[in-house]
PDB file of N, CA and C in Angstrom:
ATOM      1  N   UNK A   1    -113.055  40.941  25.135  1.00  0.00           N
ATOM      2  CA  UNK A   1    -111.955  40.767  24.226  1.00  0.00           C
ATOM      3  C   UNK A   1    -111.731  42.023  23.416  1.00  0.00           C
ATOM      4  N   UNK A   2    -110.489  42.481  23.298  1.00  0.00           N
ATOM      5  CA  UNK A   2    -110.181  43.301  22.400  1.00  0.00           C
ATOM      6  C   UNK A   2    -110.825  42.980  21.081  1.00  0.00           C
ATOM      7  N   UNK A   3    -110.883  44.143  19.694  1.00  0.00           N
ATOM      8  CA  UNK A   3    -110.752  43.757  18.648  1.00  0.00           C
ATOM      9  C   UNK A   3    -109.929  44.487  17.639  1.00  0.00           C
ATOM     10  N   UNK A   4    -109.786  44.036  17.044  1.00  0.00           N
ATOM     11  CA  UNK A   4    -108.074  44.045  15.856  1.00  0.00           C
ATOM     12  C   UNK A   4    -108.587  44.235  14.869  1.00  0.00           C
ATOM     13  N   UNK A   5    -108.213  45.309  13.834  1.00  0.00           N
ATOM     14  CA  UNK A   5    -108.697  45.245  12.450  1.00  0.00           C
ATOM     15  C   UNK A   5    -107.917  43.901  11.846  1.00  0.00           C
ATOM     16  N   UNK A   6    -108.930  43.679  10.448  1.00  0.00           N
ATOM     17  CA  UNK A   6    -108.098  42.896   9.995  1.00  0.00           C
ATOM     18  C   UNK A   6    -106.977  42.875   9.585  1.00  0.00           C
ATOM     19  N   UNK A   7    -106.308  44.068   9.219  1.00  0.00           N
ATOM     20  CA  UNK A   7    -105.251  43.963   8.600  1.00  0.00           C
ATOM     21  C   UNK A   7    -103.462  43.677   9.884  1.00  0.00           C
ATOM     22  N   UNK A   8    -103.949  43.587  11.511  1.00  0.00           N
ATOM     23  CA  UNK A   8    -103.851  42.936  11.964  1.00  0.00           C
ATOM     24  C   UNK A   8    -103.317  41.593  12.665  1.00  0.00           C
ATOM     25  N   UNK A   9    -104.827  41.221  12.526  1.00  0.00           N
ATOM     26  CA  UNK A   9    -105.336  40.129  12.995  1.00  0.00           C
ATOM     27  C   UNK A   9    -103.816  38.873  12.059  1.00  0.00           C
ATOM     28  N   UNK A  10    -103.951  37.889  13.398  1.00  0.00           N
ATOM     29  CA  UNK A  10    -102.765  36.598  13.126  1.00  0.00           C
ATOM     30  C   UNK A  10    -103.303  35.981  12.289  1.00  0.00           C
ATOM     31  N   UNK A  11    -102.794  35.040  11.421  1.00  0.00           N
ATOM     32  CA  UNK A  11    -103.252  33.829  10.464  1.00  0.00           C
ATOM     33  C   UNK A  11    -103.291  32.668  11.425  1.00  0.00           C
ATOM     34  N   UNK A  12    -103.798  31.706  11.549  1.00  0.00           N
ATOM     35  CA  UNK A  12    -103.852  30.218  12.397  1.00  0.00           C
ATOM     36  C   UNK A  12    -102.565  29.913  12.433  1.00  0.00           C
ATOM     37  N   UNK A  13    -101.359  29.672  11.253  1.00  0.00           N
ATOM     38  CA  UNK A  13    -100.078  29.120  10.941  1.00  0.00           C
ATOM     39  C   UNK A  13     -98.944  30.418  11.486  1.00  0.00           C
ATOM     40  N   UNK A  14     -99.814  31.637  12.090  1.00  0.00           N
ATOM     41  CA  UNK A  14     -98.702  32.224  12.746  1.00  0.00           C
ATOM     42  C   UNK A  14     -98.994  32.336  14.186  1.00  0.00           C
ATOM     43  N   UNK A  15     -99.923  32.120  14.436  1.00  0.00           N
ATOM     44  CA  UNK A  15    -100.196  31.724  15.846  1.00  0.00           C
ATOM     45  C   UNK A  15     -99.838  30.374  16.569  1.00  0.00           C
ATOM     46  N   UNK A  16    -100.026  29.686  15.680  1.00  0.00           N
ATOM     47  CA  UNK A  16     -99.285  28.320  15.967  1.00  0.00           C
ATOM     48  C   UNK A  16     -97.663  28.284  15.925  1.00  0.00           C
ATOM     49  N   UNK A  17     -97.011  29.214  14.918  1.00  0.00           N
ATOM     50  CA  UNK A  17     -95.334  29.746  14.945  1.00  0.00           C
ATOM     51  C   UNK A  17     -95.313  30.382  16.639  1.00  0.00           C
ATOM     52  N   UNK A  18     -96.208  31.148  17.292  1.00  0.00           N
ATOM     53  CA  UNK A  18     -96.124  32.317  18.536  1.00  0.00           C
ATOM     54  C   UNK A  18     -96.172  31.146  19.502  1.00  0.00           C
ATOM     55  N   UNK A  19     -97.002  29.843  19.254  1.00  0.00           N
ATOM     56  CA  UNK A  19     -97.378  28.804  20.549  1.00  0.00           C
ATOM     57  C   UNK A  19     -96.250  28.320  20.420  1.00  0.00           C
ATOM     58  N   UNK A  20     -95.419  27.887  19.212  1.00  0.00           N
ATOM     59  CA  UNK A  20     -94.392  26.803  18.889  1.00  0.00           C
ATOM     60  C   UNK A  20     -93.010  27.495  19.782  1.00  0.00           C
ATOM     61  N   UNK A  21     -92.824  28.964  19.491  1.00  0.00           N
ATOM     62  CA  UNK A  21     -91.710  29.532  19.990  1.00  0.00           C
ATOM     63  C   UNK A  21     -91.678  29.698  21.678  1.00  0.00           C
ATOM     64  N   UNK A  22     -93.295  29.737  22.580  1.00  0.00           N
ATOM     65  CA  UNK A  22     -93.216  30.209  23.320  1.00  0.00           C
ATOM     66  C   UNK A  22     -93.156  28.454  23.937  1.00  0.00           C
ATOM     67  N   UNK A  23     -93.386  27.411  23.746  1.00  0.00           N
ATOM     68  CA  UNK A  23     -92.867  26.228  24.114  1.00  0.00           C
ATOM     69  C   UNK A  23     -91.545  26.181  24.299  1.00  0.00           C
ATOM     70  N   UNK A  24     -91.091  26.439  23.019  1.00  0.00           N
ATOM     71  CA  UNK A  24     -89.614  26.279  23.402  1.00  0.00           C
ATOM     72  C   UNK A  24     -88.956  27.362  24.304  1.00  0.00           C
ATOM     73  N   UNK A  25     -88.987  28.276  23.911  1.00  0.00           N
ATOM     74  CA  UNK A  25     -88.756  29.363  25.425  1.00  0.00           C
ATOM     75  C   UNK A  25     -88.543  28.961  26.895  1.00  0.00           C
ATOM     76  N   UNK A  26     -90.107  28.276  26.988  1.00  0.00           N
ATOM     77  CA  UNK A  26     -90.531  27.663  28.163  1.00  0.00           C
ATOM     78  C   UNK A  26     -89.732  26.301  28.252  1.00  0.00           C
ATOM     79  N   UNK A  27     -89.331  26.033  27.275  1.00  0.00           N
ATOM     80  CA  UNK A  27     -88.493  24.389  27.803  1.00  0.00           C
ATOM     81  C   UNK A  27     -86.845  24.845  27.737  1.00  0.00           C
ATOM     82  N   UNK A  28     -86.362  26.088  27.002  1.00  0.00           N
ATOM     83  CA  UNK A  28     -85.195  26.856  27.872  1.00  0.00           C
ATOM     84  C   UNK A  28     -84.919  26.848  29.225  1.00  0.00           C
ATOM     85  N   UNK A  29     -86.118  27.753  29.447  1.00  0.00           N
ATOM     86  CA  UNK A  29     -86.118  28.453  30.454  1.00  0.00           C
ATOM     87  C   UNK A  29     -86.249  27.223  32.045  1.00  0.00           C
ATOM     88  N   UNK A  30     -86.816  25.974  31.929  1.00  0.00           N
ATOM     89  CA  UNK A  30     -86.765  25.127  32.865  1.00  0.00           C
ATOM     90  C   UNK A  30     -85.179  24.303  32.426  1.00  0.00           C
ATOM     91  N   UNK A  31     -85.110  23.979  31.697  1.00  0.00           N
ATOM     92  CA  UNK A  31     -83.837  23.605  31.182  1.00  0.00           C
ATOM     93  C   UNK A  31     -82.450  23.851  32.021  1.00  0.00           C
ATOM     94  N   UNK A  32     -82.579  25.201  32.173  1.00  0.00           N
ATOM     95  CA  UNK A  32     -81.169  26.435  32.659  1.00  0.00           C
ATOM     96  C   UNK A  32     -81.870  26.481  34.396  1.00  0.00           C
ATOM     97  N   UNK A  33     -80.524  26.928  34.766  1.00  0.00           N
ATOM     98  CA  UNK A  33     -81.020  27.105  36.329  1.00  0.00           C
ATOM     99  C   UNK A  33     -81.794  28.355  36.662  1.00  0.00           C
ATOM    100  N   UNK A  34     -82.428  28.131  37.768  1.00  0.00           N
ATOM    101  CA  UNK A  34     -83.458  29.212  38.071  1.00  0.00           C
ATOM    102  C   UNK A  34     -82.828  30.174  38.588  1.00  0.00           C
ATOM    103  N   UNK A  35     -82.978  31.586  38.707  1.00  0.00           N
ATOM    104  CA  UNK A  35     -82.005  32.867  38.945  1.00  0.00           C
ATOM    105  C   UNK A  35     -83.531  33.855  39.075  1.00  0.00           C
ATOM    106  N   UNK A  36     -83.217  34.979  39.385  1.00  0.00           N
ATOM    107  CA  UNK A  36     -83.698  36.259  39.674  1.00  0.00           C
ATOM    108  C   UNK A  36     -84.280  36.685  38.324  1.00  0.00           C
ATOM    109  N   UNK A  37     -83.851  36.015  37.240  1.00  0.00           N
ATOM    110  CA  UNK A  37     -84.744  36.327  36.121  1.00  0.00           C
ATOM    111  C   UNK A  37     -85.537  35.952  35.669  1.00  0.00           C
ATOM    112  N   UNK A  38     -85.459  34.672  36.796  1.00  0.00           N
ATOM    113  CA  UNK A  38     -86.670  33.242  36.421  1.00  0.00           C
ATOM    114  C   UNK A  38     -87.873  33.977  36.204  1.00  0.00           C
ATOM    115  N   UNK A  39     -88.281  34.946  37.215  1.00  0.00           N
ATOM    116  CA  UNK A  39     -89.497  35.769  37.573  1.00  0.00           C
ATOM    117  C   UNK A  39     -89.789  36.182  36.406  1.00  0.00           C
ATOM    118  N   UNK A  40     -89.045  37.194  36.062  1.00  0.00           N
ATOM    119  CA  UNK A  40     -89.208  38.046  35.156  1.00  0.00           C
ATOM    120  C   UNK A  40     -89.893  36.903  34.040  1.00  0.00           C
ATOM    121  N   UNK A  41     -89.106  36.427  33.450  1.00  0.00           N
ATOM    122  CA  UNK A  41     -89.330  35.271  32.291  1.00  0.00           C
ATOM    123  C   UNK A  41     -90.785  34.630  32.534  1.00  0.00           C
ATOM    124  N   UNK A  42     -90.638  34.218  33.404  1.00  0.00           N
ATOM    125  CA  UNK A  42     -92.426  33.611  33.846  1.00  0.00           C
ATOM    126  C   UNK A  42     -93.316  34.907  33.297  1.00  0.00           C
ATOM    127  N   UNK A  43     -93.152  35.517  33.617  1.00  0.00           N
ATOM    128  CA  UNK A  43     -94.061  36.745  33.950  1.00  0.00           C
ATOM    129  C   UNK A  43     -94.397  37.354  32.192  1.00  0.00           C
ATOM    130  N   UNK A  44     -93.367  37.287  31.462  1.00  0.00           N
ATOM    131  CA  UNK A  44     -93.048  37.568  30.142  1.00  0.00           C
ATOM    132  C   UNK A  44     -93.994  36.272  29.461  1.00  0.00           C
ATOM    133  N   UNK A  45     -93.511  35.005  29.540  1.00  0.00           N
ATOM    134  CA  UNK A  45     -94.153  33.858  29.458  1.00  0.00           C
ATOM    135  C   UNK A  45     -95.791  33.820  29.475  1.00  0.00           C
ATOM    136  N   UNK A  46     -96.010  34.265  30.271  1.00  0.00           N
ATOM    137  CA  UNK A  46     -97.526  34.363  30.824  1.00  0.00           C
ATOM    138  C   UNK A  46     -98.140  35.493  29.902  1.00  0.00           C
ATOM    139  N   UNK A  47     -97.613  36.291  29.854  1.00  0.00           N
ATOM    140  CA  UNK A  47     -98.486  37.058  28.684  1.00  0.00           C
ATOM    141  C   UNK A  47     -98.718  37.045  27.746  1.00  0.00           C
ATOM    142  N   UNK A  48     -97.048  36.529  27.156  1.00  0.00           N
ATOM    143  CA  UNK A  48     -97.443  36.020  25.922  1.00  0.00           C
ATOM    144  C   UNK A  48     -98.102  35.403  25.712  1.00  0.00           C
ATOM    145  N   UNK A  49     -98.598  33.869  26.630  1.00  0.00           N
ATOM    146  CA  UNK A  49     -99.299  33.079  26.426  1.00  0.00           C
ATOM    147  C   UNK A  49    -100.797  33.492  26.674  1.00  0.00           C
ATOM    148  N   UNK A  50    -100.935  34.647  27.583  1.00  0.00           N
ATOM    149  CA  UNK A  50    -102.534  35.342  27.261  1.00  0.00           C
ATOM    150  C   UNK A  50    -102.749  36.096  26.077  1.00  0.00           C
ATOM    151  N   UNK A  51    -101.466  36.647  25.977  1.00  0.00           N
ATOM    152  CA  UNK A  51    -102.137  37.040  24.073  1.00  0.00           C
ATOM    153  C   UNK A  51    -102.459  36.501  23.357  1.00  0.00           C
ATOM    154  N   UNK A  52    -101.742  35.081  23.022  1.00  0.00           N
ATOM    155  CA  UNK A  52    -102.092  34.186  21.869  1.00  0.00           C
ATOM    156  C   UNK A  52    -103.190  33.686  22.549  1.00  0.00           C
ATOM    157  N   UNK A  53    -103.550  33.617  23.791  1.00  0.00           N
ATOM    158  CA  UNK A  53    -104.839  32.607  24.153  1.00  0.00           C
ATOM    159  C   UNK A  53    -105.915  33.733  23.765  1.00  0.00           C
ATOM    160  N   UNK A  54    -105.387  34.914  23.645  1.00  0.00           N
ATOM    161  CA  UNK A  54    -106.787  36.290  23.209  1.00  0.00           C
ATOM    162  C   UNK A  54    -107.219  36.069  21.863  1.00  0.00           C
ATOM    163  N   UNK A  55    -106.126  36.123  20.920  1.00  0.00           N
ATOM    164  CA  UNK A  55    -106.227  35.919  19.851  1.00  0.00           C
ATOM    165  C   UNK A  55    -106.584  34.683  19.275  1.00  0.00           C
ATOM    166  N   UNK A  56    -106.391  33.089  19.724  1.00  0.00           N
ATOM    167  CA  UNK A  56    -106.815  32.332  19.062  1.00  0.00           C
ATOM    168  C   UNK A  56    -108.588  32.495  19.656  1.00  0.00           C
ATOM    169  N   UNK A  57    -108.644  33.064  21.052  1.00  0.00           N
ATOM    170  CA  UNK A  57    -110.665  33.434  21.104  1.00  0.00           C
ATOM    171  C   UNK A  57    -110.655  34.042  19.712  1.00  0.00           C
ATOM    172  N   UNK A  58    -110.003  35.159  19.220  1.00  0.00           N
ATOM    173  CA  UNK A  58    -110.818  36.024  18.181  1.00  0.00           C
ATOM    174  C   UNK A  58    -110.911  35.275  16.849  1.00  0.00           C
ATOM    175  N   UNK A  59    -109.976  34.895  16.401  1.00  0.00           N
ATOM    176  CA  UNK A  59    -109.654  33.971  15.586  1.00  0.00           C
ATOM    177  C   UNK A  59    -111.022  32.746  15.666  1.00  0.00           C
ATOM    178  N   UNK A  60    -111.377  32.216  16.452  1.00  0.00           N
ATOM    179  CA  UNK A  60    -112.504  31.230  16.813  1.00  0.00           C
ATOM    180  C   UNK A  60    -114.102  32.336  16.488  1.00  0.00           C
ATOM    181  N   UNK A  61    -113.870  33.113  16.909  1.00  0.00           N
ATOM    182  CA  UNK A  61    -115.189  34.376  17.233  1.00  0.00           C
ATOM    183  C   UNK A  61    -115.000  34.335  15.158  1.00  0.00           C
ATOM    184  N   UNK A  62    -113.931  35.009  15.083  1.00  0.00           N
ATOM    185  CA  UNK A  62    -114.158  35.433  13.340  1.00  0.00           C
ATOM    186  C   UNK A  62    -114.723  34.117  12.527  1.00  0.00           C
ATOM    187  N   UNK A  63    -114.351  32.709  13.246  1.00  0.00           N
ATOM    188  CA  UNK A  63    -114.420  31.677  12.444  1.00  0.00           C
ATOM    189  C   UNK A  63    -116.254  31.314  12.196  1.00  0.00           C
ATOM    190  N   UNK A  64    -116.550  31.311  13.498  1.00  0.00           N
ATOM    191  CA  UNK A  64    -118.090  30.969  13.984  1.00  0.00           C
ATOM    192  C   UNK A  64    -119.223  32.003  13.166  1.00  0.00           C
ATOM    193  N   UNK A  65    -118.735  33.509  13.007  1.00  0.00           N
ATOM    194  CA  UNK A  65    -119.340  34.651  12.630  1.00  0.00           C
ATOM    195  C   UNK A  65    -119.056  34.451  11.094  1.00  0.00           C
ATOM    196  N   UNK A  66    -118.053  34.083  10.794  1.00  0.00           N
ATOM    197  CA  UNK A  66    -118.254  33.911   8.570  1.00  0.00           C
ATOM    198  C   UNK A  66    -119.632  32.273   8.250  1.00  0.00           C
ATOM    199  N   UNK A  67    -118.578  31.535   9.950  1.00  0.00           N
ATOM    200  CA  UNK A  67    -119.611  29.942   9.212  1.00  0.00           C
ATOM    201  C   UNK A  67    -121.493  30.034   9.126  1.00  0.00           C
ATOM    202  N   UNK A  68    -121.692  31.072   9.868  1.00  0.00           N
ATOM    203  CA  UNK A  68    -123.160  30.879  10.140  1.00  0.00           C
ATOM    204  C   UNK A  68    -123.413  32.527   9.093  1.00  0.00           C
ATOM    205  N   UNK A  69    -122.443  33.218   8.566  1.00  0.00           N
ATOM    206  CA  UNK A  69    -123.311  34.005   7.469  1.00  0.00           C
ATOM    207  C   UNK A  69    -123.334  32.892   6.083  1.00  0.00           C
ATOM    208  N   UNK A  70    -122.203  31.841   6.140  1.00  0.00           N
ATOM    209  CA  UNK A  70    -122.357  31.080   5.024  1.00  0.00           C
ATOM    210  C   UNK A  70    -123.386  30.425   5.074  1.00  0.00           C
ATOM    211  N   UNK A  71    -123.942  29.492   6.234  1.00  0.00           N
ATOM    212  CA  UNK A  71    -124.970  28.623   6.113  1.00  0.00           C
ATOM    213  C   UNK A  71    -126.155  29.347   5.834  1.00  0.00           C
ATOM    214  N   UNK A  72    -126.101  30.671   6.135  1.00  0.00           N
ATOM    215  CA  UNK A  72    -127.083  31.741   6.150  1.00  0.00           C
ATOM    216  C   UNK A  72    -127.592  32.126   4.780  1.00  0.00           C
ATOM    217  N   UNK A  73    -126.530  32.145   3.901  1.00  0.00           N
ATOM    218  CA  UNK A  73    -126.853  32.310   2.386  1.00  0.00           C
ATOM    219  C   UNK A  73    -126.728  30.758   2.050  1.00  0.00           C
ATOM    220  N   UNK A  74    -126.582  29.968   2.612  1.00  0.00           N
ATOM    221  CA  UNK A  74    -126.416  28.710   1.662  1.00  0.00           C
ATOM    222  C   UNK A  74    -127.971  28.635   1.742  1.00  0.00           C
ATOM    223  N   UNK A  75    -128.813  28.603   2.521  1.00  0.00           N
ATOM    224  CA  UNK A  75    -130.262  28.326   3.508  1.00  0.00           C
ATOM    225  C   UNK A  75    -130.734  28.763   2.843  1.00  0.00           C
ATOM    226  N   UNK A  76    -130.537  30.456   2.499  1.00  0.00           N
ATOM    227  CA  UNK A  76    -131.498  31.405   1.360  1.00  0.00           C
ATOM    228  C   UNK A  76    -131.100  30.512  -0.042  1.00  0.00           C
ATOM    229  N   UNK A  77    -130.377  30.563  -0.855  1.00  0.00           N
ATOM    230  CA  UNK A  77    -130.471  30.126  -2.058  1.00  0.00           C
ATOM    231  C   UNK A  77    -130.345  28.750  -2.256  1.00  0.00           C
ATOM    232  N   UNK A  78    -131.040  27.378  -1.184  1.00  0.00           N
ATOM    233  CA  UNK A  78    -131.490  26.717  -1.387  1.00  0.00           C
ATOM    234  C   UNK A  78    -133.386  27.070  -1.496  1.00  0.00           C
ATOM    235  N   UNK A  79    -133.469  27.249  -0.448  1.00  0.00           N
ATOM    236  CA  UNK A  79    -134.899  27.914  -0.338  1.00  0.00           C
ATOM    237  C   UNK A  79    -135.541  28.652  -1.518  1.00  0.00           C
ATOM    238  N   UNK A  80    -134.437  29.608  -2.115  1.00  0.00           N
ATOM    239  CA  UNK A  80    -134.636  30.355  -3.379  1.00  0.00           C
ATOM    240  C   UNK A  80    -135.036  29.108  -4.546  1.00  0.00           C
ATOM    241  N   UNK A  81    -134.152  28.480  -4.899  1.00  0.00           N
ATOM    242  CA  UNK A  81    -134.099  27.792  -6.330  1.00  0.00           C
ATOM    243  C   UNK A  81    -134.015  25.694  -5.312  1.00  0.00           C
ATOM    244  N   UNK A  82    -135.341  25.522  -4.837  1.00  0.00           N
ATOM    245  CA  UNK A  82    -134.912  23.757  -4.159  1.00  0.00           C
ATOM    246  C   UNK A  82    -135.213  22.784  -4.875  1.00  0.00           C
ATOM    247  N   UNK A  83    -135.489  22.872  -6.393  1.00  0.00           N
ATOM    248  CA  UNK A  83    -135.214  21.369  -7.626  1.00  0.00           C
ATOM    249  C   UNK A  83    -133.875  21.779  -8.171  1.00  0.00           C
ATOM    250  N   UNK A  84    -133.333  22.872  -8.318  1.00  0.00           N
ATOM    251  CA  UNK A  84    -131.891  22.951  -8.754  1.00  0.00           C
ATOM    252  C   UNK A  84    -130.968  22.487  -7.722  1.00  0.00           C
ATOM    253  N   UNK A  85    -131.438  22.514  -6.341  1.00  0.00           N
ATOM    254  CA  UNK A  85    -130.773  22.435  -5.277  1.00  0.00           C
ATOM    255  C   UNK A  85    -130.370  21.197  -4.978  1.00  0.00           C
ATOM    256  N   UNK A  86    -131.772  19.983  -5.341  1.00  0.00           N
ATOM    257  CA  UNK A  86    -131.849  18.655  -5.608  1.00  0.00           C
ATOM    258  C   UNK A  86    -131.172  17.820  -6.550  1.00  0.00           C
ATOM    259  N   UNK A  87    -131.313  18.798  -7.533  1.00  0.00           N
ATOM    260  CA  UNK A  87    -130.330  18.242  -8.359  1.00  0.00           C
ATOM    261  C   UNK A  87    -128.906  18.153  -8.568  1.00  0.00           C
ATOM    262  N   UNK A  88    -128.363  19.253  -7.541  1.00  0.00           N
ATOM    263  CA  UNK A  88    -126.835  19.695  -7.611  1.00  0.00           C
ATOM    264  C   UNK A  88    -126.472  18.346  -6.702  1.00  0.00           C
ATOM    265  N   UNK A  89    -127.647  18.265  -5.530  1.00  0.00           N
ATOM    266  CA  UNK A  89    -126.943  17.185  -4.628  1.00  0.00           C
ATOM    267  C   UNK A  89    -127.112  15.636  -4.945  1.00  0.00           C
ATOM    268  N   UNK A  90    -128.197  15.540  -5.924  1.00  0.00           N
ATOM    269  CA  UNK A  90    -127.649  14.428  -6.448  1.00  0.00           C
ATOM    270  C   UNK A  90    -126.830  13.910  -7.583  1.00  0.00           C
ATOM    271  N   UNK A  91    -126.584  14.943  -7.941  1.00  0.00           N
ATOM    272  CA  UNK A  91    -125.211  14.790  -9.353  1.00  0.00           C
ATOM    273  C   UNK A  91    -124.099  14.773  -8.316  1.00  0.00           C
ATOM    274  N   UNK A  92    -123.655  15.467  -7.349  1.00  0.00           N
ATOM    275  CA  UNK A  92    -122.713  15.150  -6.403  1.00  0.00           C
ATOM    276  C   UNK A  92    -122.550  13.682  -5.597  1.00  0.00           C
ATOM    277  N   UNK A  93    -123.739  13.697  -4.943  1.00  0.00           N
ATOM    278  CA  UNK A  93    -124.133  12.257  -4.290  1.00  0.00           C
ATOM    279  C   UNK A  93    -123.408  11.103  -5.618  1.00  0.00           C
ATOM    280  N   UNK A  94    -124.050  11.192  -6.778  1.00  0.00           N
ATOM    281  CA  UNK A  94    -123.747  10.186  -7.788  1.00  0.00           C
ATOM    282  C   UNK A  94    -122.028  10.510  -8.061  1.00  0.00           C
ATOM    283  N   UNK A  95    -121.926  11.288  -8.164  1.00  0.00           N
ATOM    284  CA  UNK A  95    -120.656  11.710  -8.458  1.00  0.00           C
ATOM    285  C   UNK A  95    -119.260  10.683  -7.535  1.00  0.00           C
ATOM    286  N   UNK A  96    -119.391  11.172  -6.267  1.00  0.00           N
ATOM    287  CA  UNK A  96    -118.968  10.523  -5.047  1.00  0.00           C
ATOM    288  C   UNK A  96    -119.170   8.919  -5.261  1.00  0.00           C
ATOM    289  N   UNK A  97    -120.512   8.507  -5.473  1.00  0.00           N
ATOM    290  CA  UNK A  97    -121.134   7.050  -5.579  1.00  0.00           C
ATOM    291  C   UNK A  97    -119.882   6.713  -6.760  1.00  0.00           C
ATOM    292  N   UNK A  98    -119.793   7.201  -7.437  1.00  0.00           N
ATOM    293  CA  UNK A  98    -119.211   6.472  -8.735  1.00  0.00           C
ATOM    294  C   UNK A  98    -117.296   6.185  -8.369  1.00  0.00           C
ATOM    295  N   UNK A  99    -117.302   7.374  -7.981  1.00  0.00           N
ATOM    296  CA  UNK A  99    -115.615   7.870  -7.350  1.00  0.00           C
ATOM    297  C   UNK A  99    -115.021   7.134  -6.380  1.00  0.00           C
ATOM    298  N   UNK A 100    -116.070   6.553  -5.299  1.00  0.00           N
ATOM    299  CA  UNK A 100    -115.674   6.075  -4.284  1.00  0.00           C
ATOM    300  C   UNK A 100    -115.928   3.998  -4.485  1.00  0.00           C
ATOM    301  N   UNK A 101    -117.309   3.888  -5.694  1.00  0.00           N
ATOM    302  CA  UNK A 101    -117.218   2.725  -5.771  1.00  0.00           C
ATOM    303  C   UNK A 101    -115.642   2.296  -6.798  1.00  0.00           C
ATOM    304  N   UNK A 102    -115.189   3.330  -7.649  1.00  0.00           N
ATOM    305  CA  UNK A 102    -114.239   2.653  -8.038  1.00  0.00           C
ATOM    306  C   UNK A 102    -112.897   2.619  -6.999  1.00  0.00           C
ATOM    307  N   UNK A 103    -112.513   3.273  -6.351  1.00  0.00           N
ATOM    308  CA  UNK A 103    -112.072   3.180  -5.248  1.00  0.00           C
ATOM    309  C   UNK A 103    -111.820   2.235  -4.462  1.00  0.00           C
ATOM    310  N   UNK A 104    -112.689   1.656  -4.228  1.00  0.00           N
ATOM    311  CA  UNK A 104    -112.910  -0.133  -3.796  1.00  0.00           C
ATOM    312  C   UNK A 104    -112.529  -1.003  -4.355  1.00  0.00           C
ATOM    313  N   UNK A 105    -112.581  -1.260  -5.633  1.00  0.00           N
ATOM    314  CA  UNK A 105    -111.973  -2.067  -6.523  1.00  0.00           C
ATOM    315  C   UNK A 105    -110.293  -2.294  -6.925  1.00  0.00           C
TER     316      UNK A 105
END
């Protein structure tokens, strides 16, 4: 796979705009009768649709590579400080408990 600096790199909501347009393209393009440009258009079609299929890999690659440096420091500074750690999750736990039993009611 190529790689793209960030400044770049697609957002999810514009890659999904690149899938949305190249659908409709593609439902033009069967729509209208087939001609000598049909080719061409396929051919145009197809790449586009390997670019965005390149980019949503990288997009997935960038996603996987931030989630596991997060769990990575989440891991260390539980490990660092684990009765503060206990305690955050059960003031949350209770938190939720309280939020969700009124909820029910």
């Amino acid at each position: 796979m190529k790689t793209q600096p960030e400044s770049t790199t697609q957002s999810p909501e514009q890659l999904l705009n690149d899938l949305r347009a190249l659908v409709v393209e593609t439902e033009k393009m069967l729509a209208g009768s087939l001609t000598e440009q049909a080719g061409d258009a396929v051919g145009a079609l197809r790449a586009r649709y390997d670019a965005a299929q390149e980019r949503l890999g990288e997009l997935y690659a960038g996603a996987k590579t931030r989630l596991a440096a997060g769990a990575k420091c989440t891991d260390e500074a539980i490990r660092s400080h684990p009765y503060e750690s206990i305690a955050i999750a059960a003031g949350v736990g209770l938190l939720l408990g309280v939020l969700l039993g009124r909820r029910g009611h």
